[in-house]
C-alpha atoms as a PDB file:
ATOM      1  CA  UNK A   1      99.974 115.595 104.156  1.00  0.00           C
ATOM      2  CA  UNK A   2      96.993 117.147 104.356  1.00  0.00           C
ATOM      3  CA  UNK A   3      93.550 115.626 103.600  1.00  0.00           C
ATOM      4  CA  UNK A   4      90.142 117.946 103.115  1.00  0.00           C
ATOM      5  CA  UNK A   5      87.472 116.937 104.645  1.00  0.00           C
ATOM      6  CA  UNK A   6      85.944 113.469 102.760  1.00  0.00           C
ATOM      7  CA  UNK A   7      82.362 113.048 103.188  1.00  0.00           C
ATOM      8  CA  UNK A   8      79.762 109.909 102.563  1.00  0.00           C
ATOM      9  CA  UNK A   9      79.807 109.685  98.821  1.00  0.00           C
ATOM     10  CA  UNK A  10      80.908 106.443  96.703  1.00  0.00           C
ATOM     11  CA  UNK A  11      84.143 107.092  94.834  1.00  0.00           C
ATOM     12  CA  UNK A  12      82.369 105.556  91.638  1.00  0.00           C
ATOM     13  CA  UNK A  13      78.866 107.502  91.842  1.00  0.00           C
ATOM     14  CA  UNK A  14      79.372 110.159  94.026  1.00  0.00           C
ATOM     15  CA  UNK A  15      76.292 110.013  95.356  1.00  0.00           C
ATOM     16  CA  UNK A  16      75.373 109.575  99.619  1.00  0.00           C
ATOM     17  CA  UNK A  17      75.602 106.110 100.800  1.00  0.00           C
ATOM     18  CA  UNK A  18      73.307 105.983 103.248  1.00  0.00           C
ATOM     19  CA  UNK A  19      71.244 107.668 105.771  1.00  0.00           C
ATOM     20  CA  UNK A  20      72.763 105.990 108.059  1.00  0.00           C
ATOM     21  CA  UNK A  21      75.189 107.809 110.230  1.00  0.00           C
ATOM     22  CA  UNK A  22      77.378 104.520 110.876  1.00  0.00           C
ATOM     23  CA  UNK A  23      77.599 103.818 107.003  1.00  0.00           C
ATOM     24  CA  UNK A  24      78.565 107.342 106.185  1.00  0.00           C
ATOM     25  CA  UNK A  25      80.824 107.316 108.951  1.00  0.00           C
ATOM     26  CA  UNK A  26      82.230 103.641 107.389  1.00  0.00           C
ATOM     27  CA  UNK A  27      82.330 105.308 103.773  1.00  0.00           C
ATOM     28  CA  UNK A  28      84.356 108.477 104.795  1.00  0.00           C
ATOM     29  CA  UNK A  29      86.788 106.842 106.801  1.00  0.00           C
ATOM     30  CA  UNK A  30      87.435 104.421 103.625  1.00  0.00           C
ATOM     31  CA  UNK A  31      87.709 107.310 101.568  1.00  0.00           C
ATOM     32  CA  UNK A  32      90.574 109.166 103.848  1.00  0.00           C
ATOM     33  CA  UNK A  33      92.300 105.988 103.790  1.00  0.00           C
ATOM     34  CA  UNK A  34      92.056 105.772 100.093  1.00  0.00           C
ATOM     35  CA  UNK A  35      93.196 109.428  99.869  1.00  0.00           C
ATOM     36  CA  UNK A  36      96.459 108.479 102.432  1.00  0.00           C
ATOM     37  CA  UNK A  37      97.068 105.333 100.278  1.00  0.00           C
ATOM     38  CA  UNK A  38      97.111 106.979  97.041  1.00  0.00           C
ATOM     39  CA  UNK A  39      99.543 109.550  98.268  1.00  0.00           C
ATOM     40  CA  UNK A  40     101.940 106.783  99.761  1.00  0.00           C
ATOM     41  CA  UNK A  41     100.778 107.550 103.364  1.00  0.00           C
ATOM     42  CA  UNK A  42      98.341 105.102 105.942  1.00  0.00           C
ATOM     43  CA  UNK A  43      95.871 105.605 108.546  1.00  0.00           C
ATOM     44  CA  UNK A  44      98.967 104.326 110.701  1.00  0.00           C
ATOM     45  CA  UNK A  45     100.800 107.580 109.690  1.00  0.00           C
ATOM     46  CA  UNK A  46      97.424 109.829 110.621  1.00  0.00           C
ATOM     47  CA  UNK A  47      98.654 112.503 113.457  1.00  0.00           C
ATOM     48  CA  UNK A  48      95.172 114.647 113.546  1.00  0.00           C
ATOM     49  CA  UNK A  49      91.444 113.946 112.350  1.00  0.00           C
ATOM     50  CA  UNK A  50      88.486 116.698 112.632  1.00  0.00           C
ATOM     51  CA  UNK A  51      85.403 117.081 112.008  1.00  0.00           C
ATOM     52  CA  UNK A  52      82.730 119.371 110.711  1.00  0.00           C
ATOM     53  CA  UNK A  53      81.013 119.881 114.101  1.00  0.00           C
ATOM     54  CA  UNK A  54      83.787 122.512 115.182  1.00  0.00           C
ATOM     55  CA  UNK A  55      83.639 124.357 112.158  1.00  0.00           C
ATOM     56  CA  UNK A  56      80.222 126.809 111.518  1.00  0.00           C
ATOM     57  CA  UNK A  57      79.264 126.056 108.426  1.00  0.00           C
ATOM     58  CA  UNK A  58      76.626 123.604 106.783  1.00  0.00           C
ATOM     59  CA  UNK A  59      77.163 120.261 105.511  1.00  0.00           C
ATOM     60  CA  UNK A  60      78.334 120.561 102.146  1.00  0.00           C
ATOM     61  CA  UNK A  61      75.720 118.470 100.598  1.00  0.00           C
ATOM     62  CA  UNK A  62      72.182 117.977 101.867  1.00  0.00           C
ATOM     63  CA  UNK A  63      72.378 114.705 103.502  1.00  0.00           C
ATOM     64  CA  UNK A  64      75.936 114.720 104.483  1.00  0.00           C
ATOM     65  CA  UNK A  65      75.690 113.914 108.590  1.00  0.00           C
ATOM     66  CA  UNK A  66      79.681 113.027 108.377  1.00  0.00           C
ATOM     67  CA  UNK A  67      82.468 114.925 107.048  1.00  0.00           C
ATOM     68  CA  UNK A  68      86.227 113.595 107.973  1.00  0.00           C
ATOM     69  CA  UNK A  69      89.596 115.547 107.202  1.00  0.00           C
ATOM     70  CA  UNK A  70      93.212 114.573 108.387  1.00  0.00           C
ATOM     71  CA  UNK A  71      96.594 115.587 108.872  1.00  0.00           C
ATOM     72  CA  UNK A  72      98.851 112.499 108.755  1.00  0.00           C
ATOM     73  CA  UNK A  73     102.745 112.001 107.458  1.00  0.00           C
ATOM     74  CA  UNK A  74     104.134 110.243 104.383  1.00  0.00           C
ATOM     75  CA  UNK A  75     107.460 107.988 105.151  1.00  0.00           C
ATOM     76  CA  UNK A  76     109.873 107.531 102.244  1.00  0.00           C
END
């Protein structure tokens, strides 16, 4: 499965957590894992993670210091 790049919002308001880097990074890990978990998959399953830095583009979002996307596999 594949999952886009998550970013620091909070599934409920969808605003930025934080400043903080280590928050956002907190917040967009939780939200891949929510994404694997909802699709039957874990973080255990994850086989590749990447980040925006070796893409060039801008954040999507003013604000956004942390954007997340993984490639992981769904057992059934």
């Amino acid at each position: 499965m594949f999952v886009s790049g998550q970013g620091p919002l909070d599934p409920v308001t969808k605003q930025i957590v934080s400043d903080d880097i280590g928050e956002q990074t907190r917040v967009t890990l939780d939200n891949v894992r929510i994404v694997l978990e909802a699709a039957g998959s874990s973080v255990a399953n994850i086989v590749k993670v990447g980040d925006m830095k070796g893409v060039e583009a801008s954040p999507p979002r003013a604000g956004v210091n942390v954007e997340i996307d993984a490639i992981a596999w769904i057992s059934r």
